[in-house]
Structures are given as C-alpha cells and as structure tokens.
C-alpha atoms as a PDB file:
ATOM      1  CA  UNK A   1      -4.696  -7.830 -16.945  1.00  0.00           C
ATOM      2  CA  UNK A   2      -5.462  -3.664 -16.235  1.00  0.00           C
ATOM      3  CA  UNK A   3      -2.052  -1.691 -16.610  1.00  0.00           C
ATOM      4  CA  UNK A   4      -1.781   1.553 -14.895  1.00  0.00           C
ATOM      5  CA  UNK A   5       0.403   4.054 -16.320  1.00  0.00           C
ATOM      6  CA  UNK A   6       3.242   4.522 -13.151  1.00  0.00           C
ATOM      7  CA  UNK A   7       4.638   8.324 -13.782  1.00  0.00           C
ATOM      8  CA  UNK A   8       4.523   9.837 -10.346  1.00  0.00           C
ATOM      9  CA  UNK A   9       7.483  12.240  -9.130  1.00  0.00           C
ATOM     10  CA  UNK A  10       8.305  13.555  -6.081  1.00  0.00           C
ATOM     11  CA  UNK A  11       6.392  11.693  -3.997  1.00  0.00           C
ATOM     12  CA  UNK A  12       7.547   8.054  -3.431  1.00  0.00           C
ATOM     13  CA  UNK A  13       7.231   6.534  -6.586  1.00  0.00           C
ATOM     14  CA  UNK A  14       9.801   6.230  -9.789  1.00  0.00           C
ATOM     15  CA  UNK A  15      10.236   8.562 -12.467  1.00  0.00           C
ATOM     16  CA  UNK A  16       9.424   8.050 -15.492  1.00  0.00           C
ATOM     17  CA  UNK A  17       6.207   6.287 -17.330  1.00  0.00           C
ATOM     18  CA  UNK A  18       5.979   2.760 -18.156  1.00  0.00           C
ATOM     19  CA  UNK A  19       3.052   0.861 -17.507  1.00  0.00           C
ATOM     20  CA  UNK A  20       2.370  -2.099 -14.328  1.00  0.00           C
ATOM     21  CA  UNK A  21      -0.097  -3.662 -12.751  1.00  0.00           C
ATOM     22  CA  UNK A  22      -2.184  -1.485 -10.039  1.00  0.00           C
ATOM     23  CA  UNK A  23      -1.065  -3.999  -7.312  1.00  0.00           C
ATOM     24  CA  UNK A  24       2.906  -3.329  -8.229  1.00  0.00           C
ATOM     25  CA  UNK A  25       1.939   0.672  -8.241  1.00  0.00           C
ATOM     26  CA  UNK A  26       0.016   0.444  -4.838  1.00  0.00           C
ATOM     27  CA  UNK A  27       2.664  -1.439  -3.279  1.00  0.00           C
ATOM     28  CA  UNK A  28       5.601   0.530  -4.612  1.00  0.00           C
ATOM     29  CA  UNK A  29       3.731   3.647  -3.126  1.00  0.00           C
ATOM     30  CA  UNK A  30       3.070   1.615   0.637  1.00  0.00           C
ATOM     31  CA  UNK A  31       6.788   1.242   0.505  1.00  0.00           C
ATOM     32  CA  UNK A  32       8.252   4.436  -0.077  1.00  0.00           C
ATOM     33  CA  UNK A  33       5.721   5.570   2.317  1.00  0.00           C
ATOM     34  CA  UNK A  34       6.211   3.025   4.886  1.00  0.00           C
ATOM     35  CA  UNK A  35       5.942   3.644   7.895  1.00  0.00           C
ATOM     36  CA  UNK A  36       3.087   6.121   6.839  1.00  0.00           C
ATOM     37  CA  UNK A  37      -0.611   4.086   6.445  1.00  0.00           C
ATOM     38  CA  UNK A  38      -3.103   5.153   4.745  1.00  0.00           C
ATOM     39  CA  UNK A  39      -7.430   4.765   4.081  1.00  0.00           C
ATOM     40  CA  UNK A  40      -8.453   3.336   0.536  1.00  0.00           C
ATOM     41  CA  UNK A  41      -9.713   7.023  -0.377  1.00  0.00           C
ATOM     42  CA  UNK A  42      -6.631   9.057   0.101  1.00  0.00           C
ATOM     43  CA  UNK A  43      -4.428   6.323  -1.183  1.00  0.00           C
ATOM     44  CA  UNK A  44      -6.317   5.627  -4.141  1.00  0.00           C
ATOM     45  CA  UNK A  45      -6.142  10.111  -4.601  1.00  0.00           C
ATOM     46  CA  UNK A  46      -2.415   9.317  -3.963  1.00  0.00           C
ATOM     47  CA  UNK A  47      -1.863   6.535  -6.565  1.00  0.00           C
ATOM     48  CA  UNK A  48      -4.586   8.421  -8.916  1.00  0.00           C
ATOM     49  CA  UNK A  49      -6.467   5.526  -9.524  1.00  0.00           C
ATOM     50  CA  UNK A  50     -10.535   4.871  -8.652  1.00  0.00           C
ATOM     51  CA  UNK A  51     -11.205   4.183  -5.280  1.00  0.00           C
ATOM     52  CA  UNK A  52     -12.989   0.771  -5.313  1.00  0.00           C
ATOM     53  CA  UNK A  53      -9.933  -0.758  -7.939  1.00  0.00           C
ATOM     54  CA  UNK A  54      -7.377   0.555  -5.132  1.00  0.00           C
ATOM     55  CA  UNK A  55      -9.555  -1.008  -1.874  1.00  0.00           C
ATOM     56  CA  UNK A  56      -9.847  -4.622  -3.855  1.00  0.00           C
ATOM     57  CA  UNK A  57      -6.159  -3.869  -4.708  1.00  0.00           C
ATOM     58  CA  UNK A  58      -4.851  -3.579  -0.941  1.00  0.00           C
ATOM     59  CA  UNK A  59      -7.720  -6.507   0.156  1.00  0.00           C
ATOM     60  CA  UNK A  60      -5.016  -8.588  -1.962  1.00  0.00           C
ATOM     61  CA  UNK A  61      -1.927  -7.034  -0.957  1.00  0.00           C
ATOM     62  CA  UNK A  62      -2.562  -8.090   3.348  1.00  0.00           C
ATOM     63  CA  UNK A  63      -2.455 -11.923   2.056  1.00  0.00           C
ATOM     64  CA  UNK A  64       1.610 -12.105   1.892  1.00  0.00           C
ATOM     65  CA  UNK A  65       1.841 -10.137   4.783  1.00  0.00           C
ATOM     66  CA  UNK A  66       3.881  -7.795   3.551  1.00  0.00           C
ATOM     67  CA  UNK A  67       1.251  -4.912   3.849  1.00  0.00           C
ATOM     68  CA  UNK A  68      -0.835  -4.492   7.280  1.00  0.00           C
ATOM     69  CA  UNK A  69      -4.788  -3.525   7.088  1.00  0.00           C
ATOM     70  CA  UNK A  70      -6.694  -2.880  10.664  1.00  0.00           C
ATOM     71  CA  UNK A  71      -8.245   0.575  12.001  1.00  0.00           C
ATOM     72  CA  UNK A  72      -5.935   3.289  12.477  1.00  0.00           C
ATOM     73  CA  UNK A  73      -5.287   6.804  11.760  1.00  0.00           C
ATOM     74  CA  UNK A  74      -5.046   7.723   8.332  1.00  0.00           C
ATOM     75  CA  UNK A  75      -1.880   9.754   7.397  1.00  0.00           C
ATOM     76  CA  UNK A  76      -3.464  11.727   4.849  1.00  0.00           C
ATOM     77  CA  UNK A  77      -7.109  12.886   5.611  1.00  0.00           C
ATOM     78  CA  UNK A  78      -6.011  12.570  10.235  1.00  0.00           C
ATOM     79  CA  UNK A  79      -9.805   9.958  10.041  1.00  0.00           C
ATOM     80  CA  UNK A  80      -9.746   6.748  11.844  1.00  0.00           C
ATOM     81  CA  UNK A  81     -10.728   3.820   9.791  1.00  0.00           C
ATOM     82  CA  UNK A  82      -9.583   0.864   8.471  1.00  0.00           C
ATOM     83  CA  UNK A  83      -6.290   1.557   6.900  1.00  0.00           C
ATOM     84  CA  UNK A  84      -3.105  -0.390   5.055  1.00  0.00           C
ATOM     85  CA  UNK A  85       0.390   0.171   5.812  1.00  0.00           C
ATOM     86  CA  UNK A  86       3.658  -2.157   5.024  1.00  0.00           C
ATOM     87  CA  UNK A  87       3.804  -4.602   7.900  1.00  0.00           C
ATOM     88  CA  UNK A  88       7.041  -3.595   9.661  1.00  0.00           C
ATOM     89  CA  UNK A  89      10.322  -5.868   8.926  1.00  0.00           C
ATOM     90  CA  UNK A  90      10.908  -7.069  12.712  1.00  0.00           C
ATOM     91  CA  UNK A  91       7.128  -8.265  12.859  1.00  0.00           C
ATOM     92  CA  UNK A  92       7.853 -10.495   9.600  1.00  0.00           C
ATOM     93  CA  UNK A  93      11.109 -11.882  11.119  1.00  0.00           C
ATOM     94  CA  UNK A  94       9.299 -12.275  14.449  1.00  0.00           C
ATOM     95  CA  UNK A  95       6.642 -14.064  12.467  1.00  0.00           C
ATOM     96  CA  UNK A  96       8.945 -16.208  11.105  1.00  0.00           C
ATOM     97  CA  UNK A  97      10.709 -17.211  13.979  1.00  0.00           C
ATOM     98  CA  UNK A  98       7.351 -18.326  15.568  1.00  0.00           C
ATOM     99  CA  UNK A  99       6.064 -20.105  12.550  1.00  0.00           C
ATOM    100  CA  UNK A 100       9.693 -22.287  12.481  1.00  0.00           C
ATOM    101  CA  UNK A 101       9.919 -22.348  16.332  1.00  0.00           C
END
C-alpha cells in the first residue's frame, strides 16, 4: 500500500508528519473543507499529490457515500465540472431513513 506523507498546516489538515494512505489524506482534507467541493486538479494541488492518484482516489471515496461526486462549481479554480464534496449529514440520515422505511 502507497503512504503519503500528511504534514499540511493551516489549511484543513493536522499538524505534524506521519505517514497514511492517500484515501485517509483526501478525505481528511474533504472534511475540513466540507461544505467546500472541489475538481480532481485543484484538490489533488491542495493535497500535493499527482492528479490521476487523487481522481482514482475520490472515484473510491463516493462508494460509502460519505463524499458526493456530480458537476458543480469548483471552489478553487470558479470551473464547472465534475467535482467531490462530503455528502452533507441530513442527506445520509435522510438516506437512511428511506433505506429502513
């Protein structure tokens, strides 16, 4: 398994360097962006990590539905493509409710 050395400050993401996997350092950054979304591109210059690892990354990260992909605005670079943000916390419990209901 690829490690990814997680030492960003100051914007979203702990302190410190210790080394994870790139899906636990591209999630941690969705979530201390959230509700910002973001294209592969500028999250992948935002996590500092190459651009195709980052877009198979997130492909991975909508399958627990915890994370959101579609077309949308991108926070970063204002372009409207397909993006990722976290999927919101009332559309997971709403989700839920359906899928028990």
């Amino acid at each position: 398994m690829t490690c990814y050395t997680l030492q960003l400050t100051g914007d979203g993401l702990p302190s410190g360097a210790r080394e994870v996997p790139l899906a636990e350092l591209v999630s941690t950054y969705l979530r201390a962006s959230a509700p910002r979304a973001f294209c592969d591109a500028c999250l992948a210059v935002a996590v500092r990590e190459p651009v195709e690892a980052v877009r198979r990354t997130v492909e991975g990260l909508t399958e627990p539905a915890q994370f959101t992909r579609k077309t949308g605005r991108c926070r970063t670079c204002r372009s409207t493509k397909r993006i990722v943000t976290r999927a919101e916390p009332r559309r997971l419990q709403a989700s839920s409710v359906r899928a028990a209901g």
